[in-house]
N, C-alpha and C. Protein backbone atom coordinates (compact mmCIF):
# COMPACT_ATOMS: atom_id res chain seq x y z
N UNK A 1 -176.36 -17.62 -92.33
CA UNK A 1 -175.43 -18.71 -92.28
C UNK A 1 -175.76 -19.66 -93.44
N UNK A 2 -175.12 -20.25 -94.16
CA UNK A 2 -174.73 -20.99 -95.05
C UNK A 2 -174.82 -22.41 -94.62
N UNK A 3 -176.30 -22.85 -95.02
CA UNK A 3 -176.14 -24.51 -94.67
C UNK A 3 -175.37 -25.24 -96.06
N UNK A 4 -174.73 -26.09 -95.46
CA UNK A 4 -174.50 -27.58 -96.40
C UNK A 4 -174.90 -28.35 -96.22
N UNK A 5 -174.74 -29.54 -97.14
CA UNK A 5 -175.19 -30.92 -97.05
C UNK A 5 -174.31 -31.72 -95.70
N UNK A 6 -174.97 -32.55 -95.32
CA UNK A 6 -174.67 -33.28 -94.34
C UNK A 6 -173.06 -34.41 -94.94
N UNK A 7 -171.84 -34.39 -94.09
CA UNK A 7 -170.71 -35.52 -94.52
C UNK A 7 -171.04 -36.70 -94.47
N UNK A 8 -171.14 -37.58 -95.04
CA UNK A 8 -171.54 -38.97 -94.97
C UNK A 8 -169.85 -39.68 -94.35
N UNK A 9 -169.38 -40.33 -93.28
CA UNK A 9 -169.00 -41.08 -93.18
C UNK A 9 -169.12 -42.37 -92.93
N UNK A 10 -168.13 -43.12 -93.69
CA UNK A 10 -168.44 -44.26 -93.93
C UNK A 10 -166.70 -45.35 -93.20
N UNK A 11 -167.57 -46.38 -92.29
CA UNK A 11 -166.72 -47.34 -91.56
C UNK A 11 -166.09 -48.59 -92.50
N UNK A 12 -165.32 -48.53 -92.43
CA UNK A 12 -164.30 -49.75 -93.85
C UNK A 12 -164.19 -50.78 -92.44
N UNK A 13 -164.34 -52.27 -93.08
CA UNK A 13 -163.62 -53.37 -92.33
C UNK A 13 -162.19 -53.18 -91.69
N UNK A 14 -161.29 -52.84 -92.44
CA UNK A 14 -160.18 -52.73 -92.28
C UNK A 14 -159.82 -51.74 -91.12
N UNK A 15 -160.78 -50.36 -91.41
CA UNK A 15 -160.29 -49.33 -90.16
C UNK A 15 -160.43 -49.98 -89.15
N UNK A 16 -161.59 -50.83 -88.74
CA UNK A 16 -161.98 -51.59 -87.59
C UNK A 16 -161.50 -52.00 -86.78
N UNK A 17 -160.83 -53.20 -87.94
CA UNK A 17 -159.69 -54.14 -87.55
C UNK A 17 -158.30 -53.11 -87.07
N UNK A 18 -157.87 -52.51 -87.84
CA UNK A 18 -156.99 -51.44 -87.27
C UNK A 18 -157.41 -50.69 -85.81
N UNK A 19 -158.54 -50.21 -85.34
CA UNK A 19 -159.00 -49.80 -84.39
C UNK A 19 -158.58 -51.15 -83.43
N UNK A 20 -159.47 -52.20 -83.82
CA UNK A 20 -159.29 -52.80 -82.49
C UNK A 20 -158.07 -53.64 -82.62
N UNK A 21 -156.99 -53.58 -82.86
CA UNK A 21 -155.47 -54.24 -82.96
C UNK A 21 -154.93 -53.33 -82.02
N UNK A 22 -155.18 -51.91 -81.99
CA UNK A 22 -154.95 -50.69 -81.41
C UNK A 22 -155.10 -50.47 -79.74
N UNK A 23 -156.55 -50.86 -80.04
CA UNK A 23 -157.14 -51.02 -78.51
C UNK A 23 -156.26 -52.39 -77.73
N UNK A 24 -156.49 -53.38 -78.65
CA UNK A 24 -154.87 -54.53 -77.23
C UNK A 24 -154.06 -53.83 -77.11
N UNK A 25 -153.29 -53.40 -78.28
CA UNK A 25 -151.99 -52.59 -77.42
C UNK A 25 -151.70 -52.52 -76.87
N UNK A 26 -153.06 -51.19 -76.52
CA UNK A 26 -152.38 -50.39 -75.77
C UNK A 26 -153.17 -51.02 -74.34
N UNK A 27 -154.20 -51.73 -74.40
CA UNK A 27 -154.61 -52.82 -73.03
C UNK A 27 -153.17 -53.24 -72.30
N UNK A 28 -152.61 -54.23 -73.56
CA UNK A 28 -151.27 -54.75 -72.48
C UNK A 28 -150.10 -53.98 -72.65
N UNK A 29 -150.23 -52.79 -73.42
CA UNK A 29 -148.90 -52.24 -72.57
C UNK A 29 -149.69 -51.16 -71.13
N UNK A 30 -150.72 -50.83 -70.92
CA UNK A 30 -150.99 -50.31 -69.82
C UNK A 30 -150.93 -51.48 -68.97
N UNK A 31 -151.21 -52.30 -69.22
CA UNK A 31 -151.34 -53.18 -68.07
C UNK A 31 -149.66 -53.88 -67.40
N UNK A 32 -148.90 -54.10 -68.42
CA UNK A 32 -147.37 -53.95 -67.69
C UNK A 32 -146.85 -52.87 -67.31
N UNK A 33 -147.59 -51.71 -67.69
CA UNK A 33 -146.58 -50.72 -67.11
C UNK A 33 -147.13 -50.51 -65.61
N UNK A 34 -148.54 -51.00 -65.30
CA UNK A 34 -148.98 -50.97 -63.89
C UNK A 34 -148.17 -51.92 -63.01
N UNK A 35 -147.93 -52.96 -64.01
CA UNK A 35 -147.49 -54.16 -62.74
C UNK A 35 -145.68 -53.72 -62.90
N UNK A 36 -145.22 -53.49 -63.89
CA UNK A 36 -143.98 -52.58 -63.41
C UNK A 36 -143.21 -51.20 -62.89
N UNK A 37 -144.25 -50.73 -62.50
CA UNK A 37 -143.88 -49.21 -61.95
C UNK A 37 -143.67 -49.52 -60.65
N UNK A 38 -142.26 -48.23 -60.41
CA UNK A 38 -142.99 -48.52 -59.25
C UNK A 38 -143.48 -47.48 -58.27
N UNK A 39 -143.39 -48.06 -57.24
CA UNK A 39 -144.54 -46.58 -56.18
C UNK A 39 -143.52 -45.50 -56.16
N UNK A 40 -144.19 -44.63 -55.80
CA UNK A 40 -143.67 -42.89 -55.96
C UNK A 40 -143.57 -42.61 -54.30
N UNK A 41 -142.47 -42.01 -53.70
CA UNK A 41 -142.45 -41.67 -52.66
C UNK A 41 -143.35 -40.93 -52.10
N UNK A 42 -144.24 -40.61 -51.00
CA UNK A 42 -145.42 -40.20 -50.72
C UNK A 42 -144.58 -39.10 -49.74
N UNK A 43 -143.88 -37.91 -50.67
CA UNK A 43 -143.56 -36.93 -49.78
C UNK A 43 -144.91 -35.93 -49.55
N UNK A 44 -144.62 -34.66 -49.28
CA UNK A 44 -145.53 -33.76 -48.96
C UNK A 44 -146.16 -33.12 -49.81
N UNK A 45 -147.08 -33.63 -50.32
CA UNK A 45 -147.83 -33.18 -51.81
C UNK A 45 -148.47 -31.69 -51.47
N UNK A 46 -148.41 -31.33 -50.37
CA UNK A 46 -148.72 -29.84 -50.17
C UNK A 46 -147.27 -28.67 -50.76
N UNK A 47 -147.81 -27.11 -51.57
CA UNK A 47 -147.04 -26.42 -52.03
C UNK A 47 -146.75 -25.31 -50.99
N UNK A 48 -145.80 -24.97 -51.07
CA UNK A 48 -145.64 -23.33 -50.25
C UNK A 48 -146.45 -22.10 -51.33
N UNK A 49 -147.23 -21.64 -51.08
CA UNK A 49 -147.65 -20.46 -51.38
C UNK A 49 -146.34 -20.16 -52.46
N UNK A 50 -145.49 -19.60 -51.98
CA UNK A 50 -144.41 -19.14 -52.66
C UNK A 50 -144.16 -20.06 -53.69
N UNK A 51 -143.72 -21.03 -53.62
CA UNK A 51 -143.60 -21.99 -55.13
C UNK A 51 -144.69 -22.18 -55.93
N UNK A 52 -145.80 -22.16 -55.57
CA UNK A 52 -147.02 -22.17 -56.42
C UNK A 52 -147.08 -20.86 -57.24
N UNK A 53 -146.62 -19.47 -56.30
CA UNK A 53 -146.57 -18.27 -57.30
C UNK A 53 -145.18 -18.65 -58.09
N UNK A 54 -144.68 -19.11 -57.72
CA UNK A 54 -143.04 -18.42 -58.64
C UNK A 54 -143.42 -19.77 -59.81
N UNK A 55 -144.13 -20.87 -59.76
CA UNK A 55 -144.58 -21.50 -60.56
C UNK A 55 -145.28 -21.12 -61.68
N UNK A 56 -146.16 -20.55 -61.62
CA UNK A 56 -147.51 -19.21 -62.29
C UNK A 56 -147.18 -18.77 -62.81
N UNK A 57 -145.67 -17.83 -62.29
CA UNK A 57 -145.66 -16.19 -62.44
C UNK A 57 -146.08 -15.32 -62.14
N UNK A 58 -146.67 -15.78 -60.96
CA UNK A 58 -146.95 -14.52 -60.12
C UNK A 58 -146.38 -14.25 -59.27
N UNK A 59 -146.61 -12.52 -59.22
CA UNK A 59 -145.45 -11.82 -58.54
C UNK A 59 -146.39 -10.53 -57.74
N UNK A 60 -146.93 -11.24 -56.36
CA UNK A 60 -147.56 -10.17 -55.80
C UNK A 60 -146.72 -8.98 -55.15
N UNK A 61 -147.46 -7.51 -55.28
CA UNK A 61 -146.68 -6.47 -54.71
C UNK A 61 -146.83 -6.54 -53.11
N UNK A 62 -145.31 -6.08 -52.89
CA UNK A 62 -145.59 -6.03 -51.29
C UNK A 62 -145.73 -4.70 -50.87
N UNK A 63 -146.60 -4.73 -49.83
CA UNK A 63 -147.68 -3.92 -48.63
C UNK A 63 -146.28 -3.20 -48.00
N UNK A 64 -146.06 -1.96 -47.87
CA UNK A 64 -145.23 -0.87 -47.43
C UNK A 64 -145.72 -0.94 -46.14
N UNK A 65 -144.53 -1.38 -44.99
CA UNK A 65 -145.13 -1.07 -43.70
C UNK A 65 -144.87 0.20 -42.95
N UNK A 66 -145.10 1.05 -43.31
CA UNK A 66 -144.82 2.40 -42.99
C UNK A 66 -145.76 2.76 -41.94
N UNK A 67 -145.74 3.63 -41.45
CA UNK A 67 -146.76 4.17 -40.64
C UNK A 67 -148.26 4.12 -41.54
N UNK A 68 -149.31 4.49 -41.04
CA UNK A 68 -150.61 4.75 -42.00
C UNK A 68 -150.84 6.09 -41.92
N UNK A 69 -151.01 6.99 -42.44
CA UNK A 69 -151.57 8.62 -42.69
C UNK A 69 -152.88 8.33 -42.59
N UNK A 70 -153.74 8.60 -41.58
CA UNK A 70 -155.30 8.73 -41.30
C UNK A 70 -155.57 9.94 -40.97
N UNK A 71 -156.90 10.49 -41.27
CA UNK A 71 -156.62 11.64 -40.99
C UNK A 71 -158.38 12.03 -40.24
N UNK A 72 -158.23 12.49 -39.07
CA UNK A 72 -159.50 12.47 -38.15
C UNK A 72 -160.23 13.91 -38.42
């Protein structure tokens, strides 16, 4: 394997200031969008088997109920 030299990065005033102008932002727009949402109906957060596959794509084979051939 092929070492190199190590990247030196380097922090500018300005990115900073850009960083943290960034960080309020998005502070007060999370923070109005909490106090303006609103609640979500608390239906039945449980799935049917069946919608969870047809969700996926899965497509299990079905079990032939035929007699069974055993043989003693």
């Amino acid at each position: 394997m092929i070492r190199r030299p190590l990247t030196e990065i380097t922090l500018k005033l300005d990115d900073l200031q850009e960083y943290e102008a960034m960080r309020r932002d998005q502070a007060n727009n999370s923070s109005r969008n909490e106090m303006s949402e609103t609640p979500r109906p608390l239906g039945n957060g449980a799935k049917t088997t069946e919608e969870v596959h047809n969700r996926i794509g899965y497509a299990p084979k079905k079990k032939s109920s035929g007699p069974s051939t055993t043989q003693s």
